[in-house]
Protein backbone atom coordinates (compact mmCIF):
# COMPACT_ATOMS: atom_id res chain seq x y z
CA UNK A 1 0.00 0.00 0.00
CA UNK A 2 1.18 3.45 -0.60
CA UNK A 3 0.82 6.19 1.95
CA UNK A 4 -1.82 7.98 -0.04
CA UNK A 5 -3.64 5.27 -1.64
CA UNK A 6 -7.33 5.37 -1.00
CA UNK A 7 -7.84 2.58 2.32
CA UNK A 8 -11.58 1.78 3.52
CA UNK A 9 -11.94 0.69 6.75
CA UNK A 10 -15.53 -0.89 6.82
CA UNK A 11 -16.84 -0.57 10.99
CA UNK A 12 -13.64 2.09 11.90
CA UNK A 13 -15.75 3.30 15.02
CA UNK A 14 -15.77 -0.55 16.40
CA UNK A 15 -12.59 -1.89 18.45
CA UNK A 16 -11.19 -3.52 15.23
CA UNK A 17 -12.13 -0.72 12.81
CA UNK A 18 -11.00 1.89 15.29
CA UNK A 19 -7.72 0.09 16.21
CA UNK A 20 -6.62 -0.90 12.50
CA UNK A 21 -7.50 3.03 11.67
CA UNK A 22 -4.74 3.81 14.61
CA UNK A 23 -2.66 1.99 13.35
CA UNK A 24 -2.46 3.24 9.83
CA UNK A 25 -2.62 6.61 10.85
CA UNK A 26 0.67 5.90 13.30
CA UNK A 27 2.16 4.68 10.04
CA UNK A 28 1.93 7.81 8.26
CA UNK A 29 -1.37 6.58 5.72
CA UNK A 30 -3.51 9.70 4.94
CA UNK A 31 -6.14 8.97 2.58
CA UNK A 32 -8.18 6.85 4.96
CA UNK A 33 -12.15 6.81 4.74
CA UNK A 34 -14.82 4.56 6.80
CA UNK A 35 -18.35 4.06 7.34
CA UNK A 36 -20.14 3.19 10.66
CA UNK A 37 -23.80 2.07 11.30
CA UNK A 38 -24.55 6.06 10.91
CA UNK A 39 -23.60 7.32 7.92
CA UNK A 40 -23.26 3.88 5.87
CA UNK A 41 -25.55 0.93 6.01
CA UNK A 42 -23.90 -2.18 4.67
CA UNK A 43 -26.62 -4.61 4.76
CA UNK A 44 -28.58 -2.57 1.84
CA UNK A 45 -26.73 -3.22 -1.33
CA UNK A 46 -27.56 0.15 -3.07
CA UNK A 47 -25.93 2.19 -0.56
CA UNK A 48 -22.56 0.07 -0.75
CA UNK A 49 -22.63 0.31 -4.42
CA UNK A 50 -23.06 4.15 -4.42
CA UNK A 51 -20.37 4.58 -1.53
CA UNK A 52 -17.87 2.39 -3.88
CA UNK A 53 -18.85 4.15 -6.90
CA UNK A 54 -18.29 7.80 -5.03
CA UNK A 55 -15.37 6.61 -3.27
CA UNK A 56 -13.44 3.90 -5.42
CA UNK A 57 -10.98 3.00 -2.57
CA UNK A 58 -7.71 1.03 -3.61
CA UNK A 59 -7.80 -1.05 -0.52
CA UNK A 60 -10.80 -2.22 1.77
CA UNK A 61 -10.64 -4.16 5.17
CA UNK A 62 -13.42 -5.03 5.97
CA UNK A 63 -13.74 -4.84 10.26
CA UNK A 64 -17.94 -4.49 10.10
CA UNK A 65 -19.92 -6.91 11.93
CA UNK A 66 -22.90 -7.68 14.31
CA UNK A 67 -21.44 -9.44 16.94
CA UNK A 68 -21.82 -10.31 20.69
CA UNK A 69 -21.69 -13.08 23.31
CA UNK A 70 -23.48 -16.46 24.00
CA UNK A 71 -26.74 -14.19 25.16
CA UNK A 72 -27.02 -11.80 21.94
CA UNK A 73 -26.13 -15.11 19.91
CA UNK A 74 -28.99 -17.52 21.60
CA UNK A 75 -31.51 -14.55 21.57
CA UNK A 76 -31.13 -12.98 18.17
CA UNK A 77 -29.57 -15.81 15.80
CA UNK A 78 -31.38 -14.52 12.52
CA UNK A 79 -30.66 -11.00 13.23
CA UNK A 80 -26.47 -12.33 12.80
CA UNK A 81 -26.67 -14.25 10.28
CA UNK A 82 -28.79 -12.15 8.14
CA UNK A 83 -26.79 -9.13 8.73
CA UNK A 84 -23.37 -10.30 8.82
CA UNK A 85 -24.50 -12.61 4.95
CA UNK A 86 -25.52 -9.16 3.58
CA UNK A 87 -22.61 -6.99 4.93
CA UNK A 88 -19.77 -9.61 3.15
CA UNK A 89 -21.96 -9.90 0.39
CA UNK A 90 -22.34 -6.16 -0.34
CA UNK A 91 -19.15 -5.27 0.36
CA UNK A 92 -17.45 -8.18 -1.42
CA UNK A 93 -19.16 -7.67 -4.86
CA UNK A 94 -18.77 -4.18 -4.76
CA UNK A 95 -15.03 -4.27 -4.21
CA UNK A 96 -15.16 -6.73 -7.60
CA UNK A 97 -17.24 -4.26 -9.37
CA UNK A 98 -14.67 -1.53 -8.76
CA UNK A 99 -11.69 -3.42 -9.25
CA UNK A 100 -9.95 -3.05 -5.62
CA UNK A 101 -6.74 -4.24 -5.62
CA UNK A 102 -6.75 -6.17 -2.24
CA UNK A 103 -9.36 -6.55 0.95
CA UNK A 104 -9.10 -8.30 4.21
CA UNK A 105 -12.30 -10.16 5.42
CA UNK A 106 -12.03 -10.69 9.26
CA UNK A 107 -13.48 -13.75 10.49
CA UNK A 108 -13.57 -14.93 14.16
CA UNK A 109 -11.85 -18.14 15.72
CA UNK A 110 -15.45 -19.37 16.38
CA UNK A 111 -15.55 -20.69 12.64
CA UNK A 112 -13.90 -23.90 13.82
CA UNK A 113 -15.51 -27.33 14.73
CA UNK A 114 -16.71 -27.02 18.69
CA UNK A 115 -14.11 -30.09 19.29
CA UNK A 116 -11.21 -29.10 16.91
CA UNK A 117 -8.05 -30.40 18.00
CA UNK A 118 -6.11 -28.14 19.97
CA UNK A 119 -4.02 -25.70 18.85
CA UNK A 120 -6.92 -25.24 15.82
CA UNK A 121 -5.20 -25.40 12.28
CA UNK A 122 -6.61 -23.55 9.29
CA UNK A 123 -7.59 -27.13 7.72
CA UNK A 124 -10.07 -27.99 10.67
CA UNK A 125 -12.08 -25.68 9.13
CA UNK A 126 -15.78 -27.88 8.20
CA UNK A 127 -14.26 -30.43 9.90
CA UNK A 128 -16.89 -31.07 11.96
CA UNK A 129 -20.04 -29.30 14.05
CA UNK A 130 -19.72 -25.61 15.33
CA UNK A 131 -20.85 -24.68 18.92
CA UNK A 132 -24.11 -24.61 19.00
CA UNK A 133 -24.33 -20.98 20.37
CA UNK A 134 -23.37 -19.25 17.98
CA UNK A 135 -23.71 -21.48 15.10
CA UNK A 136 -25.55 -18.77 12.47
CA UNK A 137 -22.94 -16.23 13.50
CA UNK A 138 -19.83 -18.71 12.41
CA UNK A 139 -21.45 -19.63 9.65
CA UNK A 140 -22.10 -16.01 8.30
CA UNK A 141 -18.50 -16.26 8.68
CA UNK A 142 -17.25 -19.27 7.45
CA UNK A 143 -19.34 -18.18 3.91
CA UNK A 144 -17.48 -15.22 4.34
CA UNK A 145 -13.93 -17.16 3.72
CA UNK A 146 -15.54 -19.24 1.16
CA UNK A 147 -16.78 -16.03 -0.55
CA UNK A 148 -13.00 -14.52 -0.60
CA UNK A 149 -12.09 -17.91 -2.32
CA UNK A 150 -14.27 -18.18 -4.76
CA UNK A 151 -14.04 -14.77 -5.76
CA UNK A 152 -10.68 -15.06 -5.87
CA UNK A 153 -10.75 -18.48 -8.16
CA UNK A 154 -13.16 -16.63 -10.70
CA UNK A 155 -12.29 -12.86 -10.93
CA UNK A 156 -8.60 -13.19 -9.79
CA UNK A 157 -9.19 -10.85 -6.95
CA UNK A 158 -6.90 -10.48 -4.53
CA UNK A 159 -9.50 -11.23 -1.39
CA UNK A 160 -7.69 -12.95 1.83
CA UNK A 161 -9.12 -13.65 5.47
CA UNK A 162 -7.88 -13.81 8.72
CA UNK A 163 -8.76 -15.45 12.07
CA UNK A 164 -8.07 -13.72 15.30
CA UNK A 165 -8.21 -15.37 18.76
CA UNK A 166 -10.41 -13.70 21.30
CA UNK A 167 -9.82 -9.97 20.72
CA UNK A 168 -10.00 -7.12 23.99
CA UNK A 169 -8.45 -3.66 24.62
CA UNK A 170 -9.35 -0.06 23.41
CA UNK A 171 -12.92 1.14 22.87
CA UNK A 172 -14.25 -3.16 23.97
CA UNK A 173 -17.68 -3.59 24.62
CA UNK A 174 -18.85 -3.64 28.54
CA UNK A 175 -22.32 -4.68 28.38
CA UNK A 176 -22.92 -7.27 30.35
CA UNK A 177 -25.65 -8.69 28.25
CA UNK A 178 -23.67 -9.00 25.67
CA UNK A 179 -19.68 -8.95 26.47
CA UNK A 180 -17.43 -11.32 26.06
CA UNK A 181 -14.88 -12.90 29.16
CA UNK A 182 -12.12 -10.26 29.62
CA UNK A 183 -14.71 -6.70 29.10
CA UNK A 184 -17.12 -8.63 31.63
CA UNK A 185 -14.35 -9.20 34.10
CA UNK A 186 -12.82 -5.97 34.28
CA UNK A 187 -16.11 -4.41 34.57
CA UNK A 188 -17.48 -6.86 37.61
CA UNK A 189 -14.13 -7.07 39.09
CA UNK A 190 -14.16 -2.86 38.81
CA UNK A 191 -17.73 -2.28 40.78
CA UNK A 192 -16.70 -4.91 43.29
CA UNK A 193 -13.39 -2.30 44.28
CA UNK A 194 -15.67 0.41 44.19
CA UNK A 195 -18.06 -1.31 46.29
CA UNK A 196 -15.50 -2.77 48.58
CA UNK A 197 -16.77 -6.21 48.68
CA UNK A 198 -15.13 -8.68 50.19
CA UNK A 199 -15.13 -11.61 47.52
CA UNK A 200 -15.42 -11.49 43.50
CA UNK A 201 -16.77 -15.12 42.36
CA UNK A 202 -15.87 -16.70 39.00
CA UNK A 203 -18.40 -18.92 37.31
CA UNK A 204 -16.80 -22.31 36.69
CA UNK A 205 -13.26 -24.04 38.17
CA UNK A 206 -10.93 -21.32 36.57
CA UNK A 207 -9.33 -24.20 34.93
CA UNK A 208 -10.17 -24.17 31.06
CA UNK A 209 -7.43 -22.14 28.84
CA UNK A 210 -8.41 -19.30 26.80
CA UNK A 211 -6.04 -17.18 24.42
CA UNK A 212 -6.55 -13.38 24.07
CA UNK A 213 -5.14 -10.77 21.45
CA UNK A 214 -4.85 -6.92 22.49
CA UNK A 215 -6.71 -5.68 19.32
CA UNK A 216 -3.94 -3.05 18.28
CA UNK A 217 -1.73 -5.91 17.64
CA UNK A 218 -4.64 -7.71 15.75
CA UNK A 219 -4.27 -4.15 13.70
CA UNK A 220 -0.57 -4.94 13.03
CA UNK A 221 -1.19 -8.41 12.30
CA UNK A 222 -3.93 -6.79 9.50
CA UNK A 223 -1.39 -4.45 8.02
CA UNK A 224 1.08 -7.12 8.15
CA UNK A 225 -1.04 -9.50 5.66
CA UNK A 226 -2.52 -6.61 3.79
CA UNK A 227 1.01 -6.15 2.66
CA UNK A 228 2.45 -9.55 2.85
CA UNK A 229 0.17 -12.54 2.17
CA UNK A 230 -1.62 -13.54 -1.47
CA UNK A 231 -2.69 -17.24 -0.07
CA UNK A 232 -6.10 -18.43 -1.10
CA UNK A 233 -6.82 -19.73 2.51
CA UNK A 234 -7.78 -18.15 5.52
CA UNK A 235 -5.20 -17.55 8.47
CA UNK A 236 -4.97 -17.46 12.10
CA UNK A 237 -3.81 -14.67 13.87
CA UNK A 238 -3.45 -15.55 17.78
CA UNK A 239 -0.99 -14.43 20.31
CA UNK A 240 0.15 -18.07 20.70
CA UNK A 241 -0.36 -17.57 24.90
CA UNK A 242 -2.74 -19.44 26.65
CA UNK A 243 -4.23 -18.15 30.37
CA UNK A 244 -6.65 -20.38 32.48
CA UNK A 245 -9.97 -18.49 33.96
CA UNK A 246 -8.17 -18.43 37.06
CA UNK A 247 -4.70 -16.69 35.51
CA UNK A 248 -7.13 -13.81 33.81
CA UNK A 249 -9.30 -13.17 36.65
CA UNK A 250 -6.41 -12.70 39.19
CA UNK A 251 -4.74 -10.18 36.28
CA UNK A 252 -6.99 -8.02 36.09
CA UNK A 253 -7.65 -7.85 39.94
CA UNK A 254 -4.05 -6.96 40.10
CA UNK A 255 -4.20 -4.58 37.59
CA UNK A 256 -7.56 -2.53 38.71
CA UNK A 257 -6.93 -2.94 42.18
CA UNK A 258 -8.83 -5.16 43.76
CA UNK A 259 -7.81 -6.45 47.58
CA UNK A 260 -10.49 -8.99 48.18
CA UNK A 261 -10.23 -12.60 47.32
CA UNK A 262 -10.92 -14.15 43.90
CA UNK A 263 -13.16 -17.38 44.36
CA UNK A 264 -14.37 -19.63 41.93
CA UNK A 265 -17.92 -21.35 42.00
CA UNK A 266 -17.40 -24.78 40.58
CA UNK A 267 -21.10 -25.77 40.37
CA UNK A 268 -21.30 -23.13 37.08
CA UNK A 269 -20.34 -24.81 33.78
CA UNK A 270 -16.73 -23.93 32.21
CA UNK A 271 -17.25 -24.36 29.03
CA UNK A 272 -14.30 -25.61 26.11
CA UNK A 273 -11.91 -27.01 28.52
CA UNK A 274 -9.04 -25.49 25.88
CA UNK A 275 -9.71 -23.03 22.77
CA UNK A 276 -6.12 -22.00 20.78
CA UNK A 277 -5.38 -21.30 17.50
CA UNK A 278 -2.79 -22.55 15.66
CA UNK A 279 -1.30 -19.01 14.44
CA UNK A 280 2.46 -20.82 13.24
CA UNK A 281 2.08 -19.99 9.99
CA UNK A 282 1.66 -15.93 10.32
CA UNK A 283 4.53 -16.63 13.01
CA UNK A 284 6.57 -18.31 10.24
CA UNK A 285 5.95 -15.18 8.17
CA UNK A 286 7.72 -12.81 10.84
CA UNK A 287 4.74 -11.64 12.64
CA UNK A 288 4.00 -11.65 16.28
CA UNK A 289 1.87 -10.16 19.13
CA UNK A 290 3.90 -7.22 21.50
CA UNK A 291 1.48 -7.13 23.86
CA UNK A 292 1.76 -8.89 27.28
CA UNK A 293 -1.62 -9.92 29.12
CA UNK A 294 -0.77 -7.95 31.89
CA UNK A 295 0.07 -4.51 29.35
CA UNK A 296 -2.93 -5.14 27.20
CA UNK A 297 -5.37 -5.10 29.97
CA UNK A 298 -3.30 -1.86 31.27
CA UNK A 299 -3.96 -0.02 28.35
CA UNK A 300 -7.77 -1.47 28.56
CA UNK A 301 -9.03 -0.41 31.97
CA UNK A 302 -7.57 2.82 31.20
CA UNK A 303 -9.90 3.21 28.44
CA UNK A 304 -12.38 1.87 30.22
CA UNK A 305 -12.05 4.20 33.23
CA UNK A 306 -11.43 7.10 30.82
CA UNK A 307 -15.24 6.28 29.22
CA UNK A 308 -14.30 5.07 25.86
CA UNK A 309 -16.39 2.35 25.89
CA UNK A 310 -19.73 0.90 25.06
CA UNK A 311 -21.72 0.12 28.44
């Protein structure tokens, strides 16, 4: 990419967008334009094609997408599917249309089999069934992958995708309907310092493994393969560090402050006992994650404290 060629950054106001926008900007890029729920809607197909028409941007990654944890999944499953489908499809066709020389679909690491051996390779992908919770979100996904490919095979674009591990840091989402682990913690574990209790209890043993990226070095990763990587097959992107429940909970404690005593109620389900992605072949490229646990969620409760967020 040059520094002034036209970049679109599809959902730059959400943590991804916002974070790969950062990090362009940092690198000295200065033709950089994006859309948010606001001013672009991406699920109706006219307005896409008169945004790429008007804007006919060299490069497009393509961050948008309705997404949230087990409770949005299990409550609105059409509502993700049908969005996130018309999104890819919109955006995807329209970048064909007006010849863009490269875009970046992000996926999510929930794309793989619900029992996918562990670390999860790129070739487990349709291996076998998804979790069940949020089943027509990965598969709005998974079609999205296929979609690059395929487009790719017929009209030689030059369409990749990437797969990050569970994603936190600047401008996360703290609603505790519909959070994911780290945002929920660090919000729970904050009102429980503010209202000096005691205790702070964990659903489950604290014993499965989960692996977390800071999202600003999910941003390098992004620039990285926008500039890097041709391959007609999607890729991982993972720190390659694995934390039990246990591990993150007493973290973040440490990092917001909490004195009281971290307890875990076993009778609540944990969930995957282990969920890693096998990122060694972005590793093999050169890339890796800068970003410690302990820094990342630093940077995060800063943000969070400073009111950056979505409550």
């Amino acid at each position: 990419m040059e520094k002034t060629s036209k970049i679109f950054i599809a959902g730059i106001k959400g943590m991804v967008g916002s974070a790969i926008n950062r990090t362009l900007v940092e690198r000295g890029f200065t033709n950089i334009v994006g859309s948010t729920s606001s001013n672009l809607d991406l699920t109706k197909q006219a307005a896409v094609n008169d945004f790429f028409d008007s804007e006919k941007p060299n490069y497009v990654f393509l961050a948008a997408a309705k997404v949230g944890g087990i409770h949005a999944n299990n409550s609105y499953p059409a509502d993700f599917i049908y969005s996130n489908l018309c999104i890819q499809c919109n955006v995807m066709q329209a970048a064909y249309e007006q010849k863009v020389e490269k875009l970046l679909f992000l996926g999510s690491s929930c794309i793989y089999p619900k029992f996918a051996p562990q670390p999860m390779p790129e070739k487990s992908l349709l291996t076998g069934e998804l979790e069940p919770t949020n089943e027509p979100y990965a598969l709005a996904k998974i079609a999205g992958v296929r979609m690059c490919e395929a487009y790719n095979r017929q009209y030689k674009t030059n369409f990749i995708s990437c797969m990050p591990t569970n994603l936190y840091g600047l401008n996360d989402n703290y609603n505790l309907e519909n959070s994911h682990v780290l945002p929920a913690l660090i919000r729970k574990i904050h009102q429980a310092k503010l209202s000096g209790d005691p205790t702070y209890t964990v659903w489950g043993t604290g014993y499965p493994q989960r692996e977390f990226l800071f999202v600003d070095d999910l941003a390098d990763a992004c620039v990285f393969l926008m500039e890097n990587y041709n391959e007609n097959q999607t890729i991982n992107v993972g720190s390659g560090q694995e934390y039990t429940i246990r591990q993150l909970a007493e973290t973040a404690a440490s990092v917001i402050g909490f004195t009281g005593k971290i307890t875990f109620d076993s009778s609540k389900p944990d969930g995957t006992p282990r969920k890693l992605l096998d990122s060694s072949r972005i590793h093999a490229m050169g890339w890796q994650a800068k970003t410690s646990l302990r820094d990342g969620i630093k940077k995060a409760y800063q943000d969070f404290n400073e009111g950056n967020v979505r409550l």
